[in-house]
C-alpha atoms as a PDB file:
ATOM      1  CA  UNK A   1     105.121  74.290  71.424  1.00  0.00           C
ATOM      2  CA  UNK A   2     104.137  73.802  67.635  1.00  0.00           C
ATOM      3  CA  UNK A   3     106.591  76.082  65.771  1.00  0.00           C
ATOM      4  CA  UNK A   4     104.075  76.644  62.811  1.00  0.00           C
ATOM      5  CA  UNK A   5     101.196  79.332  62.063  1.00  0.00           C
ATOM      6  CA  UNK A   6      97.420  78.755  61.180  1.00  0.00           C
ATOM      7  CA  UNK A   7      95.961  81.090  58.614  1.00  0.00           C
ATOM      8  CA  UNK A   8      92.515  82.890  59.927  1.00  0.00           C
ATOM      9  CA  UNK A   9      90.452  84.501  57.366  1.00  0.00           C
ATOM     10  CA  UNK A  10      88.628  87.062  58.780  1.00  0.00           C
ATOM     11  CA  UNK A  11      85.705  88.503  56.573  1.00  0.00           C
ATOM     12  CA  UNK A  12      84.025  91.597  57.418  1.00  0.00           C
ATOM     13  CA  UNK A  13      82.844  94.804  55.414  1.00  0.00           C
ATOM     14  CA  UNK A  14      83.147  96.290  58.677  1.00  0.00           C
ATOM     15  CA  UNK A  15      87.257  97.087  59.834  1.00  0.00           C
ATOM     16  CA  UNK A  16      85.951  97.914  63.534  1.00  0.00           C
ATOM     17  CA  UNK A  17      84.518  94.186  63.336  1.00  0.00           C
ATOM     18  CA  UNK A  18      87.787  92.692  62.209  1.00  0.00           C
ATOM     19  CA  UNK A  19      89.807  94.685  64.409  1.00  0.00           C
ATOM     20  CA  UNK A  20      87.690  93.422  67.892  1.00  0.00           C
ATOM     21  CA  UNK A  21      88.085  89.407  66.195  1.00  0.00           C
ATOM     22  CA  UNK A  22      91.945  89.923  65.596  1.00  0.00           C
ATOM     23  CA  UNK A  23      91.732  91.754  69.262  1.00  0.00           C
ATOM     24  CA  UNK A  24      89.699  88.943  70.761  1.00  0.00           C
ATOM     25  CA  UNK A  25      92.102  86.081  69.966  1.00  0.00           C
ATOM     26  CA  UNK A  26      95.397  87.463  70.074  1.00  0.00           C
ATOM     27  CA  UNK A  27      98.539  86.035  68.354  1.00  0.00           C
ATOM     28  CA  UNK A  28      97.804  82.531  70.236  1.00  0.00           C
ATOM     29  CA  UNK A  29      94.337  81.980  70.895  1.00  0.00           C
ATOM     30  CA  UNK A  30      95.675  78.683  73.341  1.00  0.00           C
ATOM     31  CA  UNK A  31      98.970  77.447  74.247  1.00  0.00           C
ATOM     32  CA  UNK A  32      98.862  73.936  72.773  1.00  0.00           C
ATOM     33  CA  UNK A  33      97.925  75.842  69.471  1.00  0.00           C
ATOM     34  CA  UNK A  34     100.572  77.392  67.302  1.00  0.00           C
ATOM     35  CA  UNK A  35     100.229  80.977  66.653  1.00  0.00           C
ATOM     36  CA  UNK A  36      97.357  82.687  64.426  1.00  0.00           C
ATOM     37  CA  UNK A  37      98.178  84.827  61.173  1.00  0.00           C
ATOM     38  CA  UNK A  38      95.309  87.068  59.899  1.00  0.00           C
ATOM     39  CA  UNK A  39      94.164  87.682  56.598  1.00  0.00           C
ATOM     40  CA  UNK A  40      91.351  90.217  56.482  1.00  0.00           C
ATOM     41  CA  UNK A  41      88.701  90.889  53.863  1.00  0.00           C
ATOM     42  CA  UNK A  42      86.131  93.464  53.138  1.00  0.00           C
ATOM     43  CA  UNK A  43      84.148  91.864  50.345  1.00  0.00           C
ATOM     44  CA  UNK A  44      82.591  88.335  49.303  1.00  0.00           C
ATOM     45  CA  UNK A  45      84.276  88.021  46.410  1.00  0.00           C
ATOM     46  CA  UNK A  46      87.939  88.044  48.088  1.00  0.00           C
ATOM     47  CA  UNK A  47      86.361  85.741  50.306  1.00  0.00           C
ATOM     48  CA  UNK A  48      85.516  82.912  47.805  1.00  0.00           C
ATOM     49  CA  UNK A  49      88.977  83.460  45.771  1.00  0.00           C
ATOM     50  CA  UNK A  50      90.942  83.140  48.802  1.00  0.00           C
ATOM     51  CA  UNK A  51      89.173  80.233  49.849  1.00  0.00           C
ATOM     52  CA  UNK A  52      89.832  78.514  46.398  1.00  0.00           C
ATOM     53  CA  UNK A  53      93.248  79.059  46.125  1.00  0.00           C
ATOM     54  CA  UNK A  54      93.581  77.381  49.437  1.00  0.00           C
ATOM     55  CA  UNK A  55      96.083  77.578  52.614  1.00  0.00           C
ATOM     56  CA  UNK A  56      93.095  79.200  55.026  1.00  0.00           C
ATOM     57  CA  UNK A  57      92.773  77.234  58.006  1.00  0.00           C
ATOM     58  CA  UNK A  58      89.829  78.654  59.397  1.00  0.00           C
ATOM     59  CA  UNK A  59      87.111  81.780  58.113  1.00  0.00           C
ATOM     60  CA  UNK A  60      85.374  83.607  60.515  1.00  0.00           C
ATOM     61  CA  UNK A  61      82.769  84.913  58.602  1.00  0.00           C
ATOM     62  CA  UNK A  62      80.619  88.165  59.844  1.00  0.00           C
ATOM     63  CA  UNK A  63      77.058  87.473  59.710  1.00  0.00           C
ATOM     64  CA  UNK A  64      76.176  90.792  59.710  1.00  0.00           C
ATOM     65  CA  UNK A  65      78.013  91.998  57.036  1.00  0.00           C
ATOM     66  CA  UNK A  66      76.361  93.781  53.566  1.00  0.00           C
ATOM     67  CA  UNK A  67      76.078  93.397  50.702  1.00  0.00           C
ATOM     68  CA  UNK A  68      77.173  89.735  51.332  1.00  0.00           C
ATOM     69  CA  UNK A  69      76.628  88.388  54.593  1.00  0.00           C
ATOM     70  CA  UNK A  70      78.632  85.781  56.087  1.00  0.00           C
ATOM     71  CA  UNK A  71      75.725  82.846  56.663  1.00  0.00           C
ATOM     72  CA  UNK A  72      75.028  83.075  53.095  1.00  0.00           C
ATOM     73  CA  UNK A  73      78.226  83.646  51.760  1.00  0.00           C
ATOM     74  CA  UNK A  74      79.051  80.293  54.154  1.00  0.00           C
ATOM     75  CA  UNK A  75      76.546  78.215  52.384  1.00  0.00           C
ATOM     76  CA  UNK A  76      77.989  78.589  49.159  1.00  0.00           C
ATOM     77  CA  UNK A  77      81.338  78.437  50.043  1.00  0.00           C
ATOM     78  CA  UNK A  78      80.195  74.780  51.755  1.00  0.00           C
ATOM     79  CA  UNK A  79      78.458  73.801  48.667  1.00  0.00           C
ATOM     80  CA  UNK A  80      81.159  74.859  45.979  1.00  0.00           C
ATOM     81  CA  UNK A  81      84.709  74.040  47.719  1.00  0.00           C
ATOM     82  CA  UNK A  82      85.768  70.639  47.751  1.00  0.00           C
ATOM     83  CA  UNK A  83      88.106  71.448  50.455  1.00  0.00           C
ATOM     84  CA  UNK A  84      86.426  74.521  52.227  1.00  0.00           C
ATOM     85  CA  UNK A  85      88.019  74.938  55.622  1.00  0.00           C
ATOM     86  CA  UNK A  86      85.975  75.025  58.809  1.00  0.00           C
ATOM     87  CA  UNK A  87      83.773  78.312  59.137  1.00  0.00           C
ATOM     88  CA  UNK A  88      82.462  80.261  62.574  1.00  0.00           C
ATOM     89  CA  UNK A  89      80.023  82.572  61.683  1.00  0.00           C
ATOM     90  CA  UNK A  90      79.315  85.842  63.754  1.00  0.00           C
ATOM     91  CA  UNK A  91      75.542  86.370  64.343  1.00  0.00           C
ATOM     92  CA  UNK A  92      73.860  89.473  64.992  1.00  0.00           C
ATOM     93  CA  UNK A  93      72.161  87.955  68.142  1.00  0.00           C
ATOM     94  CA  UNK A  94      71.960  84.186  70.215  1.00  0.00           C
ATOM     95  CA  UNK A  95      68.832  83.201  68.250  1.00  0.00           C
ATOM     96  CA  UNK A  96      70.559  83.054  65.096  1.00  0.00           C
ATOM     97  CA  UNK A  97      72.124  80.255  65.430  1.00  0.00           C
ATOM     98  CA  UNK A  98      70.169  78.213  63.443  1.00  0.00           C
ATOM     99  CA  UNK A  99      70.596  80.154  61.017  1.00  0.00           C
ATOM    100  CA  UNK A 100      74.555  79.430  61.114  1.00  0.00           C
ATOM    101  CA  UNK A 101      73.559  75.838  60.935  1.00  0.00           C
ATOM    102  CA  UNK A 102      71.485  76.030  58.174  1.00  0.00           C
ATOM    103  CA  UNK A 103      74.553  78.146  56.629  1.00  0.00           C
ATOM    104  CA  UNK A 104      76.436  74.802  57.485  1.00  0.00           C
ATOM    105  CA  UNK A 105      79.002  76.564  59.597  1.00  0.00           C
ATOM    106  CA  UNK A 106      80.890  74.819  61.893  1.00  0.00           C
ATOM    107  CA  UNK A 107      80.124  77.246  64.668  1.00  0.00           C
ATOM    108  CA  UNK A 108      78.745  80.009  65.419  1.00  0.00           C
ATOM    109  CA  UNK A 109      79.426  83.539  67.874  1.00  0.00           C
ATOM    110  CA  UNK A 110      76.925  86.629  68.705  1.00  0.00           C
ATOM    111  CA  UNK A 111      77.955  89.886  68.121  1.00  0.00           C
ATOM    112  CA  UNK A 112      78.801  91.672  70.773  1.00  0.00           C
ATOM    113  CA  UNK A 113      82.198  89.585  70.535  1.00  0.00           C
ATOM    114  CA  UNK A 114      82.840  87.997  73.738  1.00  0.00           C
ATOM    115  CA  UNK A 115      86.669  87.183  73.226  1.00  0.00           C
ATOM    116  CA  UNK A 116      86.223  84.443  75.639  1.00  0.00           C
ATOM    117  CA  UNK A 117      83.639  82.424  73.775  1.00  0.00           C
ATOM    118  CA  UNK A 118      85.680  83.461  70.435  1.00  0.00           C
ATOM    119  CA  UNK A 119      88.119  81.794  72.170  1.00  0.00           C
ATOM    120  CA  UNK A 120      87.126  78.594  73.112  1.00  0.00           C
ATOM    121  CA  UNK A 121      85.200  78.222  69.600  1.00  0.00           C
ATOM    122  CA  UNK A 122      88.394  78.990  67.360  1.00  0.00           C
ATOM    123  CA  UNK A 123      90.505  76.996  70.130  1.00  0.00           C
ATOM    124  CA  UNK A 124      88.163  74.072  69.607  1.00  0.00           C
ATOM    125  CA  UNK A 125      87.851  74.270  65.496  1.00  0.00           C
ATOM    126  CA  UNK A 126      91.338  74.512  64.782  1.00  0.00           C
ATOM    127  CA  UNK A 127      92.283  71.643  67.646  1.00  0.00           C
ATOM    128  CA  UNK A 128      90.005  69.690  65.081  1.00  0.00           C
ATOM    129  CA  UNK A 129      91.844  70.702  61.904  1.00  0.00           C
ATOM    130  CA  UNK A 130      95.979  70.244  63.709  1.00  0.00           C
ATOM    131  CA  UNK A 131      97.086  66.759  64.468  1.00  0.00           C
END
């Protein structure tokens, strides 16, 4: 089992939001993954200085979220960081997906959370990021 830890941004102004993505993927969100440290944010700004100073493997990013919300604050985040990690947005419904494309997220989740489709979409963005 890999002995390390991948750092998950999680970005929401909202803490029951945060709480039910932390609750969703556990400590381990696979067994051939190593284990999942949180690091969670309330505002944009955080967001984008946390981001800079690097050592986030992934940001799940809260579409939803005001003032900032997460497809926008995605955008810029993929347009100003040279080495922006990947992003999984969380939509406020299915048909906003393209939306999280446009935002040039990696993937994208509805709200309600399903932790199952959390899941496999974390599971599959950081197999992509771990050697």
């Amino acid at each position: 089992m890999p002995e390390s830890t991948l750092k998950i941004l999680v970005y929401s102004d909202n803490a029951r939001t945060r709480d039910q993505v932390r609750s969703a993927l556990g400590k381990r969100v696979h067994p051939d993954l190593p284990e999942l440290e949180y690091l969670d944010v309330a505002t944009a700004p955080v967001v984008v200085d946390q981001l800079d100073k690097g050592g986030i493997d992934l940001a799940i990013l809260d579409g939803e979220a005001t003032p900032a919300g997460g497809m926008g604050l995605a955008k810029q985040l993929k347009d100003e960081l040279a080495h922006c990690p990947p992003i999984l947005v969380l939509t406020g419904r299915p048909d906003d997906a393209w939306l999280a494309s446009w935002s040039r997220a990696e993937a994208a989740v509805s709200h309600p959370i399903d932790p199952i489709r959390l899941g496999e979409a974390v599971a599959s963005l950081l197999r992509s990021i771990t050697p």
